[in-house]
Each structure stands twice: as structure tokens, then as C-alpha cells.
Protein backbone atom coordinates (compact mmCIF):
# COMPACT_ATOMS: atom_id res chain seq x y z
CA UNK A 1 -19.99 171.57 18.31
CA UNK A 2 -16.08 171.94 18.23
CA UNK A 3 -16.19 171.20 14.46
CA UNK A 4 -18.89 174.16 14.10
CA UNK A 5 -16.65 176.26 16.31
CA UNK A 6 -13.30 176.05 14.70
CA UNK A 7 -15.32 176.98 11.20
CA UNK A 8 -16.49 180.32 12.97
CA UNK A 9 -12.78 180.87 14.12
CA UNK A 10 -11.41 180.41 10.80
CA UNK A 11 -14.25 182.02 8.73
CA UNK A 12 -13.38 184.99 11.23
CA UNK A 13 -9.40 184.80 10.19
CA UNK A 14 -8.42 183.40 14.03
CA UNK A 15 -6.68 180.82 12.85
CA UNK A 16 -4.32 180.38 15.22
CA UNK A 17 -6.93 179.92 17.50
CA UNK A 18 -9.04 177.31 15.08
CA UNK A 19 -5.50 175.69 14.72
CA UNK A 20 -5.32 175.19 18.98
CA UNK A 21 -8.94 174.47 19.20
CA UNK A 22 -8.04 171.83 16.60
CA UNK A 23 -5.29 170.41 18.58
CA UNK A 24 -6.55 170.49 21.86
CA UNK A 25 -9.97 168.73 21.13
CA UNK A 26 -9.63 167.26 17.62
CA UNK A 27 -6.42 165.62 17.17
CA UNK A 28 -7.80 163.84 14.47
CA UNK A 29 -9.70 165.88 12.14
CA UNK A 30 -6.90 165.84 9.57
CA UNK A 31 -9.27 167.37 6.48
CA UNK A 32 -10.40 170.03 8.71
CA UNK A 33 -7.04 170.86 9.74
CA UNK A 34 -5.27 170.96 6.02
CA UNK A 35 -8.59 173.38 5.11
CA UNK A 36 -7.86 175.71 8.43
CA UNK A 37 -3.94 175.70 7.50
CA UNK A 38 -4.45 176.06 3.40
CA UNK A 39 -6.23 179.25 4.70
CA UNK A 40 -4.36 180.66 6.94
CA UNK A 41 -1.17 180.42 4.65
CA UNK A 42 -3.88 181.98 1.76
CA UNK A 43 -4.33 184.97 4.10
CA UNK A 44 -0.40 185.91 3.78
CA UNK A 45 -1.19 186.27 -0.18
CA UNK A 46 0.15 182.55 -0.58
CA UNK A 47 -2.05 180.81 -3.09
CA UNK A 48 -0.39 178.06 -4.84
CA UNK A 49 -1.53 177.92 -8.78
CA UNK A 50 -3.16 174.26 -8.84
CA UNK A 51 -5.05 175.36 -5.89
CA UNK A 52 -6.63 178.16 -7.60
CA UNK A 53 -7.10 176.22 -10.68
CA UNK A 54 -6.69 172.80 -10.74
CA UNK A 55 -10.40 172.10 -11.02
CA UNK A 56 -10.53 174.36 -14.27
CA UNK A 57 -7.93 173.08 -15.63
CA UNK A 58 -9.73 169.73 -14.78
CA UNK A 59 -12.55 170.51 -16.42
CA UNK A 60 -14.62 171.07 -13.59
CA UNK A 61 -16.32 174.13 -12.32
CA UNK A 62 -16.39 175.50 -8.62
CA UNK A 63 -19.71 175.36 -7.04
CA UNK A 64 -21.10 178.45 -5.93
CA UNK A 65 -21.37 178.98 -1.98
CA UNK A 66 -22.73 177.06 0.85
CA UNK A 67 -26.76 177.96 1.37
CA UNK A 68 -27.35 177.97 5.03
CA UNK A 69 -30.64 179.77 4.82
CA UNK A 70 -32.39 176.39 5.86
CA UNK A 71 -31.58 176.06 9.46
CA UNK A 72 -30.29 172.23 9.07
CA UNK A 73 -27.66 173.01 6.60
CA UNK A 74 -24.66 173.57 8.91
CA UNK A 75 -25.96 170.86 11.21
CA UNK A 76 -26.08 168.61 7.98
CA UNK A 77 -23.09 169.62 6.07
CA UNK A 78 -19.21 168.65 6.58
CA UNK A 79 -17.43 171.01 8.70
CA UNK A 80 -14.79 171.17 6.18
CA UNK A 81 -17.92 172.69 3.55
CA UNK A 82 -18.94 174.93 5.34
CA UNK A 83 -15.13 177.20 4.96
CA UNK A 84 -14.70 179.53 1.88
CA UNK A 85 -12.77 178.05 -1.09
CA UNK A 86 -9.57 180.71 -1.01
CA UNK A 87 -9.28 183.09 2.17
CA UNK A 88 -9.50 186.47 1.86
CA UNK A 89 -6.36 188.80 1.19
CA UNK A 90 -5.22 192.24 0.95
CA UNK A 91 -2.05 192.94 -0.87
CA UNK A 92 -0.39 196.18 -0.53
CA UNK A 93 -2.86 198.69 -1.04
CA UNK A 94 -4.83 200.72 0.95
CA UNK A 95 -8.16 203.33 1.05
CA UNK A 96 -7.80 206.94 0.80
CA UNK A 97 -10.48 209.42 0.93
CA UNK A 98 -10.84 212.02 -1.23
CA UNK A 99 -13.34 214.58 -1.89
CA UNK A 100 -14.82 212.51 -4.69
CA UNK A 101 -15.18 209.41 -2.34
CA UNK A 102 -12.84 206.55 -1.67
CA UNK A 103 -9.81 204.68 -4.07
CA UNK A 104 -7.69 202.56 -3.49
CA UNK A 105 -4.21 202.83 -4.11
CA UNK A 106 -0.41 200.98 -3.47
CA UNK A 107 1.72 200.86 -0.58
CA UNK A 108 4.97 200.41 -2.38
CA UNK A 109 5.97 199.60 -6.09
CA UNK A 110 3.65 196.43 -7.88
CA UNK A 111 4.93 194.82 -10.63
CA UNK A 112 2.62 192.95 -13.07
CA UNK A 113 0.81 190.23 -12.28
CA UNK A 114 1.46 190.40 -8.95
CA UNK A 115 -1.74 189.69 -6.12
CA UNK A 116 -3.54 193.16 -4.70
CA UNK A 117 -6.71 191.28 -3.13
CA UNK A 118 -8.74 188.42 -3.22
CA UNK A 119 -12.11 188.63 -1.76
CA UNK A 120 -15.11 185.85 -1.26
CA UNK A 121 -18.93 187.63 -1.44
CA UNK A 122 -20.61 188.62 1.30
CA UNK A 123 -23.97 188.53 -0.90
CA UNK A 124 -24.73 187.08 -4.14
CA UNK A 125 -28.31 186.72 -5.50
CA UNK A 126 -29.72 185.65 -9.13
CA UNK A 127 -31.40 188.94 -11.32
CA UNK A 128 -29.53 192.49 -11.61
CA UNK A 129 -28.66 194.89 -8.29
CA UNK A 130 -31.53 197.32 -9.08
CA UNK A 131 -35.00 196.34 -10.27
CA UNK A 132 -38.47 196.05 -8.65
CA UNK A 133 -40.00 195.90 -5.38
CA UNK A 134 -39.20 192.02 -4.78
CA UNK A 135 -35.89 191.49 -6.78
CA UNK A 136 -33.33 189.34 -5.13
CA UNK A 137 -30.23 191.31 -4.56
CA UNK A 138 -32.39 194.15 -2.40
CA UNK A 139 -33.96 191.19 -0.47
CA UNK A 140 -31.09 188.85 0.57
CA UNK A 141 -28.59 191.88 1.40
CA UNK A 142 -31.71 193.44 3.72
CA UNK A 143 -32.09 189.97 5.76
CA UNK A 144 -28.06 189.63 5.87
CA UNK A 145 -27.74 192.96 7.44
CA UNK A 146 -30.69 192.36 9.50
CA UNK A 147 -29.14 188.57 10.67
CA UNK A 148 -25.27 189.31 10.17
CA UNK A 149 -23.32 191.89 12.13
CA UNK A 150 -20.50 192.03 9.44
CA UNK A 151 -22.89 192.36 6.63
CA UNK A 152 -24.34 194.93 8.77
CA UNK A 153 -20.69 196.61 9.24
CA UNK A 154 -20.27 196.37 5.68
CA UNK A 155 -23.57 198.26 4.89
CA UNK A 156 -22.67 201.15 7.07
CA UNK A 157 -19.02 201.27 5.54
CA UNK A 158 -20.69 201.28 2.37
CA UNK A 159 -23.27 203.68 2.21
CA UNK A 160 -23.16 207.45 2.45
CA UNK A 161 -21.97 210.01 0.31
CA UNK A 162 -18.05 211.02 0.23
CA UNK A 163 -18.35 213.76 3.08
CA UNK A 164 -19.29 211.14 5.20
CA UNK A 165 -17.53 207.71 4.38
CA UNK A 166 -15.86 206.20 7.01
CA UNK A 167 -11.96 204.91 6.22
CA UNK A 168 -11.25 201.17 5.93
CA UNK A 169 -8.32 199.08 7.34
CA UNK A 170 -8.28 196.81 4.38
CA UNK A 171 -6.02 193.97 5.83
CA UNK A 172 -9.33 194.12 8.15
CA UNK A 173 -11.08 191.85 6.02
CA UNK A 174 -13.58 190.90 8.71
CA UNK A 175 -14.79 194.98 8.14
CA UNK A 176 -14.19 195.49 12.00
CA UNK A 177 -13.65 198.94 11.42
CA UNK A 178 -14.16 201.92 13.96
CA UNK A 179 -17.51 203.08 11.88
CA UNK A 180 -19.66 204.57 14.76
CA UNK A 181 -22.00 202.37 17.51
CA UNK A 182 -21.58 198.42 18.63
CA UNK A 183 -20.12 197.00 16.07
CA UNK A 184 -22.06 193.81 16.84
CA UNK A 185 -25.04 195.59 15.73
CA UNK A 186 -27.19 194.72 13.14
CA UNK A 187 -29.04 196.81 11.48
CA UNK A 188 -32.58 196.76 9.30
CA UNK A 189 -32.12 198.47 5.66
CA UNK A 190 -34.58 200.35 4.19
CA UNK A 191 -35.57 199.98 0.08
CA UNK A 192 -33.41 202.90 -1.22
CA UNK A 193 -30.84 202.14 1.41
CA UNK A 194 -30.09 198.90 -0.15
CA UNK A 195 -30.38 199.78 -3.51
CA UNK A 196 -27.81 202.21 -3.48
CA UNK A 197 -25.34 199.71 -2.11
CA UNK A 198 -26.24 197.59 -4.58
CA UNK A 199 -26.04 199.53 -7.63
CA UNK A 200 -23.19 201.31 -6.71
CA UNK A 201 -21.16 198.74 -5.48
CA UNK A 202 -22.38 195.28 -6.90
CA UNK A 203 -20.64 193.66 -9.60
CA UNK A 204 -22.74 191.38 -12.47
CA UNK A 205 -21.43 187.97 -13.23
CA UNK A 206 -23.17 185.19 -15.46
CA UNK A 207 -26.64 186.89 -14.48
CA UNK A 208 -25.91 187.28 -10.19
CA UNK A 209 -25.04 190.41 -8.54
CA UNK A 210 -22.41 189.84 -6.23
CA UNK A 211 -20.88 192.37 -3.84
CA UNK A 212 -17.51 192.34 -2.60
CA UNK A 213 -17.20 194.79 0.17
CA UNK A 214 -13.41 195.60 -0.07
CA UNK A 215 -13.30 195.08 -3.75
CA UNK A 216 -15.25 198.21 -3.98
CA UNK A 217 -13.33 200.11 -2.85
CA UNK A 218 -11.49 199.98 -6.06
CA UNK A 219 -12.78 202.60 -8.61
CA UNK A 220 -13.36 202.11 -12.63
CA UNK A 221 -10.89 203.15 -15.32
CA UNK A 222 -11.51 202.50 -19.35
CA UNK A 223 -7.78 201.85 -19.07
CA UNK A 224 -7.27 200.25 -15.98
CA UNK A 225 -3.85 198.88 -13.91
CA UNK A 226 -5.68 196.03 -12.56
CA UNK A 227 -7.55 193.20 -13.88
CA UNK A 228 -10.08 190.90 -11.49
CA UNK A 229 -10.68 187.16 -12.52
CA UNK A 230 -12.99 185.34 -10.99
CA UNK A 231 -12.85 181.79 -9.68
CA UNK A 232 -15.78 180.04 -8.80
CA UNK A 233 -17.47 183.17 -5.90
CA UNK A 234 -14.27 184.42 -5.36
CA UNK A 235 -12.66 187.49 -7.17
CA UNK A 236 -8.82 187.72 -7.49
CA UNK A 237 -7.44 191.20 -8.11
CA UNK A 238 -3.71 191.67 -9.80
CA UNK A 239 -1.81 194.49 -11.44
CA UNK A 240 -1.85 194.12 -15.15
CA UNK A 241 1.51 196.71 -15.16
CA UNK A 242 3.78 197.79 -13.15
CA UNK A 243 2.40 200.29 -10.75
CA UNK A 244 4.24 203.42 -8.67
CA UNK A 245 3.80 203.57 -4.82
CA UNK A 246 1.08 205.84 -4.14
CA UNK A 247 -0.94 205.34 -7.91
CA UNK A 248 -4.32 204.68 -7.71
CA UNK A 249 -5.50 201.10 -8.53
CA UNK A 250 -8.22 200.59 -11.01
CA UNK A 251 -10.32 198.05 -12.82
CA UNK A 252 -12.97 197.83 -15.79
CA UNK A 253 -16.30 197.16 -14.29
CA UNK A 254 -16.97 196.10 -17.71
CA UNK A 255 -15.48 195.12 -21.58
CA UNK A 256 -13.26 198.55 -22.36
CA UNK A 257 -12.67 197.46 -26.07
CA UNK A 258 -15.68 199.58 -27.04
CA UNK A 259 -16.25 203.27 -28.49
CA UNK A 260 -16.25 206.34 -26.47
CA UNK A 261 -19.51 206.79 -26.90
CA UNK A 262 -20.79 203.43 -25.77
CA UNK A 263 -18.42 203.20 -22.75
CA UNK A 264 -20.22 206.65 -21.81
CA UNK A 265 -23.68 205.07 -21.60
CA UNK A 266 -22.34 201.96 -19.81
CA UNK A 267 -21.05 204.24 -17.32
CA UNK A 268 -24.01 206.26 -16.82
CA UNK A 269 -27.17 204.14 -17.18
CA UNK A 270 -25.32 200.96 -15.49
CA UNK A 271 -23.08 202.27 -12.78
CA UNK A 272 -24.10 206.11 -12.63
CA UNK A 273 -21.31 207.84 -12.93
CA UNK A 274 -19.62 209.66 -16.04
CA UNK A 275 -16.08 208.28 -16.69
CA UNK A 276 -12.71 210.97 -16.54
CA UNK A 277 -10.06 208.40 -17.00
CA UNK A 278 -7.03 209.57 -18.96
CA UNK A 279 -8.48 207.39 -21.97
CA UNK A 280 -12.06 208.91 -21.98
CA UNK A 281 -10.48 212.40 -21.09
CA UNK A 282 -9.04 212.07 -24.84
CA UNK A 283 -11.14 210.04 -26.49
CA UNK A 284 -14.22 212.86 -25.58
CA UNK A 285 -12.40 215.47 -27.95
CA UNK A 286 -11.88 213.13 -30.81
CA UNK A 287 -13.82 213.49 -34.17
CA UNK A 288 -17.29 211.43 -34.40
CA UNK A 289 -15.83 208.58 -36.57
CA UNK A 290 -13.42 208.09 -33.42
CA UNK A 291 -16.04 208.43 -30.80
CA UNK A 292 -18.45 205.81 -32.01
CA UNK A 293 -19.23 202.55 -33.58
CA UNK A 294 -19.92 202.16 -37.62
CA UNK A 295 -16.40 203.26 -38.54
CA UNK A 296 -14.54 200.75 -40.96
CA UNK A 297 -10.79 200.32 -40.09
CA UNK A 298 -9.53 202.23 -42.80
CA UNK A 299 -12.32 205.08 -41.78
CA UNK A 300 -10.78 205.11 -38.32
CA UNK A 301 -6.89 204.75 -39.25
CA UNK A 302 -7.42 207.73 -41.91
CA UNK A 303 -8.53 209.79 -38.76
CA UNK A 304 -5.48 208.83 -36.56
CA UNK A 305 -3.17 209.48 -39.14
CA UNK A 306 -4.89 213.05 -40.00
CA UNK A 307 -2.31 215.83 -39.02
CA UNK A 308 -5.21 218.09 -37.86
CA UNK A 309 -6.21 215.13 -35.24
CA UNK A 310 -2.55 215.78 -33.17
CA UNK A 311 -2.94 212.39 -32.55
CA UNK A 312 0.68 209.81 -32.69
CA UNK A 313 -0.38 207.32 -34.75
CA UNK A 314 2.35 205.24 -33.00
CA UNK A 315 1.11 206.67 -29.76
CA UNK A 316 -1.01 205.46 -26.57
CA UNK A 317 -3.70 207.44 -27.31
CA UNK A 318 -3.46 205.65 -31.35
CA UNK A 319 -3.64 202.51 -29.41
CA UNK A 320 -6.16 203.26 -26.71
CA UNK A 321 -8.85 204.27 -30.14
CA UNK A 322 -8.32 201.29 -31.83
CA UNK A 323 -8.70 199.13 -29.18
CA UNK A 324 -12.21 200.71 -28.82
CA UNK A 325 -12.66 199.57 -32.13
CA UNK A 326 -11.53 196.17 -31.57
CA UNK A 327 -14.18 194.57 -32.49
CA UNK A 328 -13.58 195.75 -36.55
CA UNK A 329 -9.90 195.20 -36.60
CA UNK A 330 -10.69 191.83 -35.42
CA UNK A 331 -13.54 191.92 -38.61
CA UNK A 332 -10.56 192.97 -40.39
CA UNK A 333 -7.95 189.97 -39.31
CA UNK A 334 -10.26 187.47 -39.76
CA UNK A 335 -10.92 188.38 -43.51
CA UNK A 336 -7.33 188.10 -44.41
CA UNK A 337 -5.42 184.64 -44.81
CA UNK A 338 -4.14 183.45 -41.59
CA UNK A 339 -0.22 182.87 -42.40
CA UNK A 340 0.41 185.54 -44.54
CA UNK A 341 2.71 188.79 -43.78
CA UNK A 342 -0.24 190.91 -43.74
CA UNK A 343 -2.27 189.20 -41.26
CA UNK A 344 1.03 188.99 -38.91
CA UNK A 345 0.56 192.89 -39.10
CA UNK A 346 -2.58 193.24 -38.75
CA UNK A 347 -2.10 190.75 -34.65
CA UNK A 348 0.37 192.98 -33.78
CA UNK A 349 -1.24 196.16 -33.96
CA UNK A 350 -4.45 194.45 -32.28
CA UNK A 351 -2.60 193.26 -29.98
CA UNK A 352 -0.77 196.30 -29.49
CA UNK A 353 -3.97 198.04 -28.81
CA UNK A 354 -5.51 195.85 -26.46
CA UNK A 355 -2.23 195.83 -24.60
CA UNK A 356 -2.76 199.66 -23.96
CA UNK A 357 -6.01 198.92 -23.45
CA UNK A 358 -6.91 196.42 -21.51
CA UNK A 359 -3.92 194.44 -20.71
CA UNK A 360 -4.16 190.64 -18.65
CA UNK A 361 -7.23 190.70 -19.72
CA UNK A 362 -8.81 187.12 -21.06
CA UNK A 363 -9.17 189.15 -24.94
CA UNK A 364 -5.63 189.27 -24.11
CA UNK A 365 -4.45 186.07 -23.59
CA UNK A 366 -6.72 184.61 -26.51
CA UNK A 367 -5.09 187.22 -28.85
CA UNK A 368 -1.71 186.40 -27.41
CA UNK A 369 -2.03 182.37 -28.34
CA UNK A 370 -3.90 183.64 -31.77
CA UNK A 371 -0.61 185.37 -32.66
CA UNK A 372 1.61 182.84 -31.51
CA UNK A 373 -0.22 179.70 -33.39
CA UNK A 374 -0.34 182.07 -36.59
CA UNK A 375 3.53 182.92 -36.06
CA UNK A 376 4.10 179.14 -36.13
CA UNK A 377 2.21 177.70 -38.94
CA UNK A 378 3.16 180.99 -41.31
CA UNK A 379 5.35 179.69 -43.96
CA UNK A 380 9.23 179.66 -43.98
CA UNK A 381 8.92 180.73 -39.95
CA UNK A 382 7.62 177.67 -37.83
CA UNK A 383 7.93 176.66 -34.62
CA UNK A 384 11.56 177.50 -34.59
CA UNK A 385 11.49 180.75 -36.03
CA UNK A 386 12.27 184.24 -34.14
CA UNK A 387 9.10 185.70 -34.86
CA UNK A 388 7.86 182.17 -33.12
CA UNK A 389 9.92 182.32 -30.17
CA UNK A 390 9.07 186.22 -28.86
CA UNK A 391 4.99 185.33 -29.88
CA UNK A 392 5.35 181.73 -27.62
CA UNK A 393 7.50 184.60 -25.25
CA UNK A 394 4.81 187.52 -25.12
CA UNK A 395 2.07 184.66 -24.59
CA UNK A 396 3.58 183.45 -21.98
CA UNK A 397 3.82 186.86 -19.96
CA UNK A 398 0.22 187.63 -20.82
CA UNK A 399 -0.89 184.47 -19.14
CA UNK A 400 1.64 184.96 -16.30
CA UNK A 401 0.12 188.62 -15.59
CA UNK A 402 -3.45 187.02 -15.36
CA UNK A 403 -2.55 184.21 -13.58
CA UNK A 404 -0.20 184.71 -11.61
CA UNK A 405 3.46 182.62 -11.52
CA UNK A 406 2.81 179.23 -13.66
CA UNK A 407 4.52 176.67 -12.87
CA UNK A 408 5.91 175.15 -16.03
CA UNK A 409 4.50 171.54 -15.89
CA UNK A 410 1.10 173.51 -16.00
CA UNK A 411 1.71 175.93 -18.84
CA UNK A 412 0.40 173.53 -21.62
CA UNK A 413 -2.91 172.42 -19.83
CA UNK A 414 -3.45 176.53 -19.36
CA UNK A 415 -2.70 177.22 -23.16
CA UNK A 416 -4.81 174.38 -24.56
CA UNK A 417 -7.51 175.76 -21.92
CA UNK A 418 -6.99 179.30 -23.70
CA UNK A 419 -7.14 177.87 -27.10
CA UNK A 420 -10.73 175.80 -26.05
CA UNK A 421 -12.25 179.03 -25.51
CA UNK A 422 -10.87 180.86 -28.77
CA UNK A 423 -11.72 177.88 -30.85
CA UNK A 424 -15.50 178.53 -29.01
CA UNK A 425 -18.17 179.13 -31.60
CA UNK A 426 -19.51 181.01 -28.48
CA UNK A 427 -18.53 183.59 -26.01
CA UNK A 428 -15.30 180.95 -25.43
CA UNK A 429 -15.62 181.29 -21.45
CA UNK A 430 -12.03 181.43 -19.28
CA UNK A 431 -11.81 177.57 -18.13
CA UNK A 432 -12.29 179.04 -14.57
């Protein structure tokens, strides 16, 4: 029973008082302890890289989360299972309200890669967040409201329309916000009640929705300043740039390195919204070859370079189009011979492009390495060359902005991780 209790302190952030309920009546739960300590520390925004991903890097997945829906699970199960992997953290940011709805945005000045929020679900079911009558995510997010009084919390912080959303302390990650009533209330959704949660708010991974209350708070750009990751259930947010005090923070609910065009019908059929990011805000006025798929790279560079377009070809907005057409320059690159001054080029303006684009992103870091091993094996350069050493450079900071600070005995196990997935004859899935 005191085991069972100090996991509902620390699964409710008291860990200070998990830590004396530990002392005064388990001295000698040392596992339990370390777990209720690593967490407490991870709640400061103190994750230490091996922790994160040592098992990736290891070769070995995370397993997804606890199921205590059978009633002997927690009396089965290790106390020390039954806590999250990572604790939950908010960085500097915070919700504003706006007439639109909610955003999130920073506190003071970010610089790249550094840690905004990490968040572990509060539901995750198998199948899409909309579908028909008896489809998972509508099911197990109605009987966690109905059992839960956070989930329940979280529903009513999540549902409305802007006139009436409530704010959100997000350092409150256990959602103990001032939102009307007992907050120890639960609450019974209705059908449409839980599928607008879900498909507003949900995000698809591997074939699961998953919702991360606080996560959504954060809106979508097609060029966003933030880049999630996830690690096993839990999603880490960090700035891909540096990012002002006061700017918005925003991240791709899904791959950006597509056509205007296509990114519009993502947007509307998938999360119901149409996109106004500075990219799309461009992109919308563009001539058709720019807007869509089908163009061949010399189709699309003849249009950026066309005086009438007013577009810089040496520009952002050159940058943010071709990245959209990534997947033909990429066509393109692999067509030409691998070590030759053209192909060098031809990297560096993809990578330019998805840099504008969608920077810290895992595209990113594959291109990144795919540059640098090219720079190294090209002839009368090698590994000692300039070209060599800003590549190995530039890689480097692309990883560092996903990841987070690497500690250098680590950086080879990550790169050869990296270069797994872009030698994949498949999708080439991040090690994590």
C-alpha cells in the first residue's frame, strides 16, 4: 500500500512528498527511490541524453504504457512500472488567448534546440481520432473522463470554441486549472463531444491517436519554430531556431516538404482548418507549377527565377518552394554521381531548403550526414578537407537541435543510428 501510494504522489508531481513517504516508511526501496528522484529532477527540464535514449541507441524500443484496465494490474505490477518513463515539463512558454483560440508562445528568448515541453499521453488508442460509432479513440477517452478526474479536467479545458476556452497554467501539468465546478469531478462525454477533442487535438503516430493535453495547445505552422520527437509515449518539444520572447511557438502536425496544394488538403480534410502561415500565405499566390506536384526541377527553378514571379531566387520564400518540392530535388540528387561537384550543389541547396523549411527535423539530420559522407569520399577533398570539416560541423548542429546537448562519447552511436535509417530501403525510422 505505501509502494502504491508514493506512485500516486509522484504520478501527481508531489515528489517531495513521495520522497518523505519514501523515507519515513521505505528506507529501502532503493529502485523506487532513484525512479521518484530521476523524475523529480526531469520536472526542472533536466533530462540527461542516455536517459532519453540509451535504449535507442541500444537497439531497443520503449514499450508503450502500463494497461491498468484489468483491475489486478497495479496489484500485480512493480511499483517502480507503474511511473511514466520521463516526467512531464514545461519550458518557458505559456497560453494566450486570442480571438482565434489558444497558442502558445515564449517567456523569454529560446535558442535552438533548447527543451519547451515534454508531455506523456493522457489517452492513446489503436485506429484514427474520428471514425465510426465503436472506434477506439472515442471509446477509451469517454471511460477516462468518466473514471479519471484529470482526464475529465482535461476534456473541459479542451473543448469549446475560442469565446469560451478557459486559460491554462502550463507548468500545471496535472491540468488543475480554475475551469468552473469541483475539479474532482468527472464527467460522462457525449459522441460529438469526444470527437471533437479528438480530431482537433489528437496527434497520429505509427497507426494510434494519442492526445497530449498541453501539447495542444501548440498550433500548426508549414514552417514551424519547433519540432516534437517522440520517444517511446512521450513527446519532447524543442525550438528548431532561435525564437524572440513573446513569438508564437509552432509545430508541423505533419511532413511540410510537400506542395501548397497538398499541404491545403492535409489541413482541411485531416485537421479542419485552412493553414495562414507566412509560408502558405505566399505560396497561395504562386503560379500552378509552384503550387502543386508534377513539376520537374528545372520546371520549378525556371519559375523562381522568372522576373514576373518577384520571387529571390536566393530568398526564404525560393527556399520555402523547393522544399515543397523536396521530394524531386531529391529525384534529382540521386540521379547524379555521388562525389562529383554537381551533386555537392545540388545537397546544399536541398539542404538549404529544408533548413527553411523544416529545420531539426529527422529529413534533416539524414540530409545533414548525406552531405557530410558525400563531402568526404568526393575526390581530392576527404575527410580532412574544408568542405569536410563545416559538413561533419553543420551535421553536428542539426543533430544537436533535435536532440538536444550530445555528449561527445555518444555522437558516433547517434550518427551511425542516423545513417541505419538513411541506408533503410524503407521509411528508415528515427532509432527512437
Amino acid at each position: 500500500a505505501s509502494e502504491l501510494r508514493v506512485v500516486a504522489l509522484a504520478g501527481s508531481r508531489r515528489f517531495v512528498e513521495a520522497l518523505r513517504e519514501l523515507e519515513q516508511h521505505l528506507p529501502g526501496a532503493a529502485d523506487l527511490r532513484a525512479a521518484v528522484e530521476r523524475l523529480h529532477r526531469q520536472s526542472q527540464g533536466n533530462f540527461e541524453f542516455l536517459e532519453v535514449y540509451g535504449d535507442g541507441l541500444a537497439g531497443r524500443r520503449r514499450g508503450g504504457m502500463t494497461n491498468l484496465a484489468s483491475g489486478s494490474a497495479a496489484a500485480t505490477a512493480p511499483a517502480v512500472e507503474l511511473l511514466p518513463d520521463f516526467a512531464d515539463f514545461a519550458g518557458p512558454v505559456e497560453v494566450w488567448r486570442t480571438e482565434a483560440g489558444r497558442m502558445l508562445k515564449t517567456t523569454r528568448a529560446v535558442r535552438a534546440g533548447e527543451l519547451l515541453m515534454v508531455e506523456w499521453p493522457l489517452v492513446r488508442s489503436v485506429g484514427p481520432a474520428e471514425g465510426g460509432a465503436d472506434y477506439p479513440f472515442r471509446l477509451a477517452f469517454q471511460r477516462a473522463c468518466s473514471s479519471s478526474p484529470r482526464a475529465a479536467r482535461a476534456s473541459r479545458l479542451l473543448a469549446g470554441g475560442a469565446a469560451v476556452l478557459p486559460m491554462v497554467d502550463l507548468p500545471d501539468m496535472g491540468w488543475k486549472a480554475d475551469v468552473g465546478g469541483d475539479s474532482g469531478d468527472v464527467v460522462e462525454l457525449d459522441d460529438e463531444q469526444a470527437d471533437g477533442i479528438g480530431w482537433r487535438n489528437c496527434f497520429n503516430s505509427f497507426g494510434c491517436s494519442v492526445l497530449y493535453p498541453a501539447i495542444a495547445m501548440t498550433n500548426h505552422s508549414c514552417c514551424p519554430n519547433a519540432t516534437t520527437i517522440a520517444v517511446g509515449d512521450t513527446n519532447f518539444i524543442r525550438a528548431n531556431k532561435s525564437i524572440p520572447v513573446g513569438e508564437e511557438v509552432c509545430i508541423s502536425y505533419f511532413d511540410v516538404l510537400k506542395p501548397y496544394e497538398q499541404r491545403q488538403e492535409m489541413t482541411s480534410k485531416g485537421f479542419h482548418f485552412e493553414c495562414g502561415c507566412p509560408r502558405c500565405t505566399l505560396e497561395k499566390t504562386l503560379p500552378e507549377v509552384l503550387r502543386r506536384e508534377g513539376g520537374t526541377v528545372d520546371d520549378i527553378e525556371a519559375a523562381i527565377n522568372d522576373p514576373s514571379s518577384g520571387i529571390d531566387p536566393a530568398g526564404r520564400g525560393a527556399a520555402w518552394i523547393r522544399g515543397g518540392h523536396a521530394k524531386v530535388y531529391k529525384e534529382k540528387l540521386e540521379a547524379i554521381f555521388p562525389f562529383s561537384p554537381e551533386a555537392s550543389q545540388q545537397r546544399t541547396r536541398l539542404l538549404r531548403a529544408i533548413e527553411a523549411t523544416d529545420p531539426g527535423s529527422f529529413t534533416h539530420c539524414k540530409f545533414a550526414l548525406l552531405d557530410w559522407l558525400g563531402e568526404r569520399a568526393a575526390p581530392g577533398a576527404g575527410p580532412q578537407g574544408e568542405a569536410t570539416r563545416r559538413s561533419m560541423q553543420y551535421t553536428d548542429l542539426v543533430h544537436q537541435t533535435r536532440y538536444g546537448p550530445v555528449p561527445p562519447k555518444n555522437v558516433v552511436d547517434l550518427l551511425k543510428c542516423t545513417q541505419a535509417a538513411l541506408e533503410s530501403a524503407g521509411v528508415g525510422e528515427e532509432f527512437c
